[in-house]
C-alpha atoms as a PDB file:
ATOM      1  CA  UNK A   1      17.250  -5.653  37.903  1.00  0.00           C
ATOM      2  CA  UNK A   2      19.823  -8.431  38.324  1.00  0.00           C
ATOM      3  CA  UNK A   3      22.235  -9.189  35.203  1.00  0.00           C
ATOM      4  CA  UNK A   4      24.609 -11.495  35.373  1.00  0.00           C
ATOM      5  CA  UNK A   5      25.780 -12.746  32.501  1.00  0.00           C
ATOM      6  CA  UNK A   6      26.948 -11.450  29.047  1.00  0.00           C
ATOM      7  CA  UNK A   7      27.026 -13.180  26.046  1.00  0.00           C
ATOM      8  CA  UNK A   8      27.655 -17.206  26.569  1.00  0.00           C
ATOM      9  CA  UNK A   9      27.772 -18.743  29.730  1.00  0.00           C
ATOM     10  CA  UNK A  10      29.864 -22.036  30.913  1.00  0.00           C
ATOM     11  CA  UNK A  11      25.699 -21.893  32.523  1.00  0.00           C
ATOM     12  CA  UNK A  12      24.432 -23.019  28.846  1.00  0.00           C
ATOM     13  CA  UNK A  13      22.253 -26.365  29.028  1.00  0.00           C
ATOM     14  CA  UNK A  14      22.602 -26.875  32.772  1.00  0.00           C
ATOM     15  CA  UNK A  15      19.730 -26.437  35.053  1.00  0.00           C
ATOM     16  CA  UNK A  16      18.705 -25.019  38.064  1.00  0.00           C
ATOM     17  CA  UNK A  17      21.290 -25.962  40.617  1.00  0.00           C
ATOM     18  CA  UNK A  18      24.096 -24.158  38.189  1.00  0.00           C
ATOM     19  CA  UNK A  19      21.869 -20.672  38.086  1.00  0.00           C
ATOM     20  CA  UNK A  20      21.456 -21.535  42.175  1.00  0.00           C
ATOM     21  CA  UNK A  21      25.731 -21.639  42.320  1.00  0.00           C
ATOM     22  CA  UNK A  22      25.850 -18.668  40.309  1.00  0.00           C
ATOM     23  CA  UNK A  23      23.318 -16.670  41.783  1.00  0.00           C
ATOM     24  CA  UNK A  24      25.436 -17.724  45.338  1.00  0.00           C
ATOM     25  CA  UNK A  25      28.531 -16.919  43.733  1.00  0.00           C
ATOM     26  CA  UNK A  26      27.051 -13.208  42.318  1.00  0.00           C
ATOM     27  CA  UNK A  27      25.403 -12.429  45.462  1.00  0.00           C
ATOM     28  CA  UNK A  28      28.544 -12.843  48.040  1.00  0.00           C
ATOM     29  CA  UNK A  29      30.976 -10.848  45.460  1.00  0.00           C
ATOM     30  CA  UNK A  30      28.813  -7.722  45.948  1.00  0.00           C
ATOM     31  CA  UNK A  31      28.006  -8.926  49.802  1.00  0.00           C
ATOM     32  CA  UNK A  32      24.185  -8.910  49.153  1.00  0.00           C
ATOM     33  CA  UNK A  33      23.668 -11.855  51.290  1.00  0.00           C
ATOM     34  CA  UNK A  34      22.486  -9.596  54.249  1.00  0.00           C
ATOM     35  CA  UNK A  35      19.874  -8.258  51.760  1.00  0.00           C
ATOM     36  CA  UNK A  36      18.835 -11.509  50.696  1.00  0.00           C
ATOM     37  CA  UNK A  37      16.420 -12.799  53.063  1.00  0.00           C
ATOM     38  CA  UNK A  38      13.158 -14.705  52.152  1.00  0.00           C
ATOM     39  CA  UNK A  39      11.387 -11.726  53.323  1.00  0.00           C
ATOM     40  CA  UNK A  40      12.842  -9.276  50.762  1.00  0.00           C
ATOM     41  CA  UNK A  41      13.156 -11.901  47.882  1.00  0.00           C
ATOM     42  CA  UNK A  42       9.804 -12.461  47.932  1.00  0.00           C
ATOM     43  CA  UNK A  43       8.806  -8.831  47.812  1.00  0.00           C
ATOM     44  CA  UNK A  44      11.335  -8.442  45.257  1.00  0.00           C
ATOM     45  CA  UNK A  45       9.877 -11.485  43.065  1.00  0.00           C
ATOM     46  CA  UNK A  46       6.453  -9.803  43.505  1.00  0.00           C
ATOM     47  CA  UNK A  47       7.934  -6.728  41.975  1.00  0.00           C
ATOM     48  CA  UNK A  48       9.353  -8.579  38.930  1.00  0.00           C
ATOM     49  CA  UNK A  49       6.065 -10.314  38.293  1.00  0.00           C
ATOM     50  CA  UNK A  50       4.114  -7.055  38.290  1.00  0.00           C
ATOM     51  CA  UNK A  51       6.809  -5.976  35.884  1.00  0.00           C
ATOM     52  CA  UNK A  52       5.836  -8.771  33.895  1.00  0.00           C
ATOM     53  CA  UNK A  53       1.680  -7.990  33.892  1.00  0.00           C
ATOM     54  CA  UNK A  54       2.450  -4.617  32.948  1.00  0.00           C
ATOM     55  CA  UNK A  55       4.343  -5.680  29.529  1.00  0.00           C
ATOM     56  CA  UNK A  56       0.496  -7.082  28.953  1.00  0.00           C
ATOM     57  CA  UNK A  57      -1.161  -4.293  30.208  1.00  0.00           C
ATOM     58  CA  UNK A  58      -4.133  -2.995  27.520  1.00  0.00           C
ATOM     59  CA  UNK A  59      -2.631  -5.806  24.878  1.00  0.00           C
ATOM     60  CA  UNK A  60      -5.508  -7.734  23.219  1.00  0.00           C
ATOM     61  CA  UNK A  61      -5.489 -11.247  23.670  1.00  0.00           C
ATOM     62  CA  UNK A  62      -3.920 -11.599  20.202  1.00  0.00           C
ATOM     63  CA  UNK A  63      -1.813  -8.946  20.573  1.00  0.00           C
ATOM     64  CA  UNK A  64      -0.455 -10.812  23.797  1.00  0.00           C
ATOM     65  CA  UNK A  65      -0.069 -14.077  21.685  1.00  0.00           C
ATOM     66  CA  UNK A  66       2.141 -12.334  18.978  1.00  0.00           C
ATOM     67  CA  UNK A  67       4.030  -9.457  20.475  1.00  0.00           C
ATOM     68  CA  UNK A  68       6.531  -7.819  18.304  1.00  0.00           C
ATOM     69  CA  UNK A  69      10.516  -8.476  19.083  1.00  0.00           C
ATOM     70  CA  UNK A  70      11.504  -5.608  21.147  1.00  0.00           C
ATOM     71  CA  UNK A  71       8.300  -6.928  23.051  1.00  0.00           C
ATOM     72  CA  UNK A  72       9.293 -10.600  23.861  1.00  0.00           C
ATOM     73  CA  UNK A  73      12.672  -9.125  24.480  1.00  0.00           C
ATOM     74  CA  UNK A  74      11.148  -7.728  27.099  1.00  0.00           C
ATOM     75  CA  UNK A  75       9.417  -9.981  28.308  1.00  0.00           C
ATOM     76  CA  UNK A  76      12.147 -12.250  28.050  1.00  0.00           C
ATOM     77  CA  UNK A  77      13.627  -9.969  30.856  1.00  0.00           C
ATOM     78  CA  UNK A  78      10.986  -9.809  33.290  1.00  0.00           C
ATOM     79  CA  UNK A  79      10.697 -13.817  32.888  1.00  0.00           C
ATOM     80  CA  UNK A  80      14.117 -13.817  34.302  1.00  0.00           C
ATOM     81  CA  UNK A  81      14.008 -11.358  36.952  1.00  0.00           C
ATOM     82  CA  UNK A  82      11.404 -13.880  38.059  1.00  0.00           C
ATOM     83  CA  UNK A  83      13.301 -16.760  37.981  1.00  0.00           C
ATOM     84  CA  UNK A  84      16.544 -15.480  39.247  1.00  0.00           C
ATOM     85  CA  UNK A  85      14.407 -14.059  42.353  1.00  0.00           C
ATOM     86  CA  UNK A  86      12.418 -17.394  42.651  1.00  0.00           C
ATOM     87  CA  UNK A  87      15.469 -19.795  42.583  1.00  0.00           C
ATOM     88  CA  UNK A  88      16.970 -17.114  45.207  1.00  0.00           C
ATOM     89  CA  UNK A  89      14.408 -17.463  47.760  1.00  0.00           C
ATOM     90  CA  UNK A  90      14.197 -21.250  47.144  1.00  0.00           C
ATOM     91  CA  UNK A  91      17.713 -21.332  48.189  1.00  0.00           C
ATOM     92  CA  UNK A  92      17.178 -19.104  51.129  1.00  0.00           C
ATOM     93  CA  UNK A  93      14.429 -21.629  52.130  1.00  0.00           C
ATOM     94  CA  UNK A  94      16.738 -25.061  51.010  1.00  0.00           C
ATOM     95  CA  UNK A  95      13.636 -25.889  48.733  1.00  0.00           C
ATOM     96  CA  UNK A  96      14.526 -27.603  45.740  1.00  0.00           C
ATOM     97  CA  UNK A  97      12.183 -25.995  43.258  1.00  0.00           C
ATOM     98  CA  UNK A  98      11.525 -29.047  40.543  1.00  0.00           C
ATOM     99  CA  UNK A  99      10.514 -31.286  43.590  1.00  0.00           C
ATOM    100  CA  UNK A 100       8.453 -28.970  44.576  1.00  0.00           C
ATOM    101  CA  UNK A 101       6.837 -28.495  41.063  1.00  0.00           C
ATOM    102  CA  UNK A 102       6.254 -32.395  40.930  1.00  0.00           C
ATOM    103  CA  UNK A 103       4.590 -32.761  44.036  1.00  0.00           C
ATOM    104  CA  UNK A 104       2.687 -29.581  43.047  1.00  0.00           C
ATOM    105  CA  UNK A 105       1.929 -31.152  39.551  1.00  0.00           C
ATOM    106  CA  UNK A 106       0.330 -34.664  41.800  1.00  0.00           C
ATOM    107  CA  UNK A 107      -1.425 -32.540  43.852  1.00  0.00           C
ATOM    108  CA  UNK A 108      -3.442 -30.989  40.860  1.00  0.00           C
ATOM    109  CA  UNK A 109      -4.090 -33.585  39.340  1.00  0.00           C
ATOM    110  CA  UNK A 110      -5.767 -35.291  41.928  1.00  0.00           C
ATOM    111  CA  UNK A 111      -8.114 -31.894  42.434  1.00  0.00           C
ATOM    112  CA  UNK A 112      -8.278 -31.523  39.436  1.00  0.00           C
ATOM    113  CA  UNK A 113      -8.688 -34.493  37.110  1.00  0.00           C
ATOM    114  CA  UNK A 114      -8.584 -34.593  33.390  1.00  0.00           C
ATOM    115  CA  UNK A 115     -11.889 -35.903  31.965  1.00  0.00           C
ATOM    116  CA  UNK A 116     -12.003 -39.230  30.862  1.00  0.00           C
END
């Protein structure tokens, strides 16, 4: 598990490029860049999301709708394990992840319209 940051963060309100320039930044101080390829990021991402499922695992589906606090804290977690190894590999790759989600988002909707 990756933590970075404690308490407030000069991070607050700013998007994905600043978590990108951190993750960077926390990465080369413990030289983890050799570790770091696309390869083992993504492997490491799947990891996380299993992590993820298994918070879920045997819940109802009201029981998954409403979990209890140490529960979402949890969860909370996993969710960014996932998106500290996702916006690693992006960078890895050079792909700019909120293009990519818009041109994702056009692409459903033309397979999949909304009725009219």
């Amino acid at each position: 598990m990756i933590h970075i940051f404690t308490g407030g963060s000069a991070m607050e309100g700013q998007g994905l490029d600043a978590l990108r320039d951190e993750l960077r930044k926390f990465a080369a101080a413990r030289d983890w860049e050799q570790f770091h390829t696309p390869k083992n990021l993504a492997m490491a991402l799947i990891v996380e999301a299993a992590e993820l499922v298994e918070q879920f695992q045997w819940l109802t589906p009201e029981q998954s709708q409403n979990p209890d606090a140490e529960k979402l804290e949890s969860v909370r977690q996993e969710c960014a394990d996932i998106l500290i190894y996702l916006t690693r590999f992006a960078d890895m790759l050079d792909i700019d992840l909120l293009d990519a989600a818009r041109d994702k988002l056009v692409i459903n909707a033309a397979k999949y319209p909304a009725p009219e």
